[in-house]
Protein backbone atom coordinates (compact mmCIF):
# COMPACT_ATOMS: atom_id res chain seq x y z
CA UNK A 1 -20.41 -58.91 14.82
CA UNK A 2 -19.19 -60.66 11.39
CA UNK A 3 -15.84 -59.03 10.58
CA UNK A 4 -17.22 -58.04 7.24
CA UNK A 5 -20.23 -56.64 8.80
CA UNK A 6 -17.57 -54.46 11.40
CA UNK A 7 -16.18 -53.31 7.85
CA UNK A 8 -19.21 -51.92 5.99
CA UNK A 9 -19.88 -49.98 9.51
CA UNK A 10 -17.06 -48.89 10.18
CA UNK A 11 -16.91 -47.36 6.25
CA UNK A 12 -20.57 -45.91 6.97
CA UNK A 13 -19.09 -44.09 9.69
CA UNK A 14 -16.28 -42.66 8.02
CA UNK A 15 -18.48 -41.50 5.23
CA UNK A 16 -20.59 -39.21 7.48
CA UNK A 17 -18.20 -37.91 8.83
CA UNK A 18 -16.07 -36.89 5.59
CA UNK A 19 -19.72 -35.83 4.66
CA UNK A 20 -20.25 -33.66 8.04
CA UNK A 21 -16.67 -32.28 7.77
CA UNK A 22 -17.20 -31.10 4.08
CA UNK A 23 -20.88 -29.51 5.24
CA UNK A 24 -19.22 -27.33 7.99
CA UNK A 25 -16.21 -26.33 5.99
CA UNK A 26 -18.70 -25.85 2.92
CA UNK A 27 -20.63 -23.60 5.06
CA UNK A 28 -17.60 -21.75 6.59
CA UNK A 29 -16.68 -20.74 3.06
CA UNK A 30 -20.48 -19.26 1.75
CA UNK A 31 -19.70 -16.94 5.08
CA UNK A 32 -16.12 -16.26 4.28
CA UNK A 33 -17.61 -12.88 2.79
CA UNK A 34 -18.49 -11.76 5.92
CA UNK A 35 -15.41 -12.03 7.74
CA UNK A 36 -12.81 -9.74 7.67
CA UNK A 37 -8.91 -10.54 6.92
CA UNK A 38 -6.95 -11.18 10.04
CA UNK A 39 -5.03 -7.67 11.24
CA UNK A 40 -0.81 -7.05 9.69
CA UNK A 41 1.22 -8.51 11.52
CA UNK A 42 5.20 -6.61 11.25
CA UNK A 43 8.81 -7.53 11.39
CA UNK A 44 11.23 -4.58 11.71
CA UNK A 45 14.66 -5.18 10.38
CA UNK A 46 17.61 -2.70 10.28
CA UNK A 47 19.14 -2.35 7.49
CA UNK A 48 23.06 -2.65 7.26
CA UNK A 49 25.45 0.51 7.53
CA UNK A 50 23.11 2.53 9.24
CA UNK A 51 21.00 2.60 6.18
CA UNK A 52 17.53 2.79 7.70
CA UNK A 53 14.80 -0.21 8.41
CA UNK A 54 12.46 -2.42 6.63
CA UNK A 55 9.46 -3.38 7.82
CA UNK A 56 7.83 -6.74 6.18
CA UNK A 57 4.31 -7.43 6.47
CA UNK A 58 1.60 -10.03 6.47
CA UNK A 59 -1.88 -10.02 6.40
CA UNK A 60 -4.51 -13.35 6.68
CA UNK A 61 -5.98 -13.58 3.92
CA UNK A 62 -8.14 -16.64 4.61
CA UNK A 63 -9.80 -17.73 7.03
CA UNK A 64 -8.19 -21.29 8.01
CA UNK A 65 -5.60 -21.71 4.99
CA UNK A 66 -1.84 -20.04 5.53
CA UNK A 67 -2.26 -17.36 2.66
CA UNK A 68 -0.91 -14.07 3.05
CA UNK A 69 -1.62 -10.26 1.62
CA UNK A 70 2.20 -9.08 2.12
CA UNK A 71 3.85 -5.91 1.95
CA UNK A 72 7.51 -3.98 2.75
CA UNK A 73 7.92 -0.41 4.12
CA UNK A 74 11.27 0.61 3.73
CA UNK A 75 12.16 3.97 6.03
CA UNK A 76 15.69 4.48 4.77
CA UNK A 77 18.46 6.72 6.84
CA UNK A 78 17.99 10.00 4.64
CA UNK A 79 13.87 10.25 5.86
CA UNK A 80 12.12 9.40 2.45
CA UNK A 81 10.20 6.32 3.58
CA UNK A 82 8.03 4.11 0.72
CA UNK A 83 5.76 0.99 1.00
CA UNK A 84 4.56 -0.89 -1.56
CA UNK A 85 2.41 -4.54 -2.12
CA UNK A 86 4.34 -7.84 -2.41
CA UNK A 87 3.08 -11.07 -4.53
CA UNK A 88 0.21 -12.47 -2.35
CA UNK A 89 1.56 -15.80 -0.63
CA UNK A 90 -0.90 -18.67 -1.68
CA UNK A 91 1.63 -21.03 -0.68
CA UNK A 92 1.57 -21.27 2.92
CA UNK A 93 3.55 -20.48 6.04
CA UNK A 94 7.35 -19.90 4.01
CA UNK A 95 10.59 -18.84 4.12
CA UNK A 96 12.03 -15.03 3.09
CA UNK A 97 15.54 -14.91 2.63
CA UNK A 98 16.88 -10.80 3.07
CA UNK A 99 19.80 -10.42 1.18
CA UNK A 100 21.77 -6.58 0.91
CA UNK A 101 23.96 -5.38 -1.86
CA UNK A 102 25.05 -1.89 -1.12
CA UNK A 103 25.17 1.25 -2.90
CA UNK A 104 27.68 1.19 -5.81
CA UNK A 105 28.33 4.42 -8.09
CA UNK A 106 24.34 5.39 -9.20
CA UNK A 107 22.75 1.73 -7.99
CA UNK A 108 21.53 0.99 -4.97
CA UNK A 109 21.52 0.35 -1.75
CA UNK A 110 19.01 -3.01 -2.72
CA UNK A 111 17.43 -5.39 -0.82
CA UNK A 112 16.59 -8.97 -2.07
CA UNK A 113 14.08 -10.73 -0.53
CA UNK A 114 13.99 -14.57 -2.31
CA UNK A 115 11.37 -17.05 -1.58
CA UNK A 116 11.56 -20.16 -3.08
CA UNK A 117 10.24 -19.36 -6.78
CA UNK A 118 10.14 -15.87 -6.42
CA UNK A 119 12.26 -12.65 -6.00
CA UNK A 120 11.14 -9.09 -5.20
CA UNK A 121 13.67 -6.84 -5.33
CA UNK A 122 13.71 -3.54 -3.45
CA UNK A 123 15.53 -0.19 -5.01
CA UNK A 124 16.23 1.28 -1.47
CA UNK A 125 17.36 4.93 -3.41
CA UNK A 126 14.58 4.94 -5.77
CA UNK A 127 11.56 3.50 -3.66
CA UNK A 128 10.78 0.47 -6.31
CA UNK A 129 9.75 -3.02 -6.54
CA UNK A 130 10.22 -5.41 -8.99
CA UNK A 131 8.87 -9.17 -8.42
CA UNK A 132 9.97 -12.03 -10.73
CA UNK A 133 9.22 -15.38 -10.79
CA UNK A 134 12.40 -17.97 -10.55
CA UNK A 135 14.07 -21.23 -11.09
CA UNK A 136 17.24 -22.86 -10.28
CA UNK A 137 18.84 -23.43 -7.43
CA UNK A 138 17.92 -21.53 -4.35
CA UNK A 139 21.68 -20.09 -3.49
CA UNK A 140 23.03 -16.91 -2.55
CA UNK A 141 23.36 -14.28 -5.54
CA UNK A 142 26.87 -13.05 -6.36
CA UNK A 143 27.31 -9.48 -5.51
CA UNK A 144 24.97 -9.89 -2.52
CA UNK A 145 25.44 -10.06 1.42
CA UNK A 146 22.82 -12.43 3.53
CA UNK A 147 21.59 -10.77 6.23
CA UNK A 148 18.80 -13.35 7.57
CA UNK A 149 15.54 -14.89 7.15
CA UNK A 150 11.93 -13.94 7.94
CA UNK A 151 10.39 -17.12 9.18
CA UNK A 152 7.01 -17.97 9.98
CA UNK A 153 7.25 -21.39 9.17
CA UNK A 154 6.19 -23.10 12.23
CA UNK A 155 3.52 -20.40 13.09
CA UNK A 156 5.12 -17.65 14.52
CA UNK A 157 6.43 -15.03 12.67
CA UNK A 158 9.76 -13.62 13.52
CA UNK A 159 13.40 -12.45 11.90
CA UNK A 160 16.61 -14.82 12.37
CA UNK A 161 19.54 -12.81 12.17
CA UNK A 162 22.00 -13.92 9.02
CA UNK A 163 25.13 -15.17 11.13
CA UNK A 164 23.20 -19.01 10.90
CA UNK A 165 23.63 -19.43 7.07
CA UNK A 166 26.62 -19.10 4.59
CA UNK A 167 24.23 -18.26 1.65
CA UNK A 168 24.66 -22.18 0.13
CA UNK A 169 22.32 -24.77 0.20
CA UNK A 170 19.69 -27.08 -1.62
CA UNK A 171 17.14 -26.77 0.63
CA UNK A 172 14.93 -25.27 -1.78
CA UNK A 173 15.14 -26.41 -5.00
């Protein structure tokens, strides 16, 4: 066979099969209504100074992309346990940082969890959420103690405890 003649096959071949490929995932997607999201998986944490647990959790929200329904169920130490929605995560398999400030006069105990453009911070006392987008440099806020990561980065989904990281990097700018 003529080397130019190898070519053209060779770029007929690709081309049905970029043209098969997009068929079946094509079709996948008309049926995605008809499959359910994946079941929530959990991470328990415990919170520090005996101040009760948080529970993080993740839901599949399609069917072979990493995006993510998400909440946190915070059971704190004095029995008035709250959970409420997170930000859906259309950006894959990523990173929570868990940061703790404790209680101080009328605020807190807080939890931070940062991401890298986003923040949701958790009012342990008063059972509230606030989410806010961000920019900057991904560091350790003053006023706050790092207490470890919820990871699910290379596919499992699991808590590494805080002694790894001083809080400081670039990582995720």
């Amino acid at each position: 066979m003529k080397p130019r003649t190898l070519r053209t096959a060779s770029a007929i071949v690709i081309a049905i099969t970029v043209l098969l490929a997009s068929l079946v995932l094509h079709l996948r997607a008309l049926t995605w209504d008809d499959v359910s999201p994946g079941p929530w998986q959990g991470l328990r944490v415990a919170l520090p100074e005996g101040s009760g647990t948080m529970t993080f959790r993740r839901q599949s929200i399609h069917p072979w992309q990493a995006e993510y329904d998400r909440k946190v169920t915070v059971d704190p130490a004095d029995g008035r346990s709250f959970t409420r929605p997170l930000a859906t995560n259309y950006g894959g398999r990523t990173l929570v940082f868990v940061f703790w400030r404790s209680a101080d006069g009328r605020a807190g105990p807080s939890l931070l969890l940062r991401e890298r453009r986003q923040d949701a911070h958790v009012d342990v006392r008063r059972g509230r959420v606030t989410e806010r987008r961000r920019q900057g440099a991904f560091s350790a806020p003053p006023g706050w103690r790092y207490i470890g990561r919820i990871d699910g980065t290379d596919g499992r989904f699991h808590f590494v405890d805080g002694k790894h990281w001083t809080g400081e990097t670039d990582r995720d700018r």
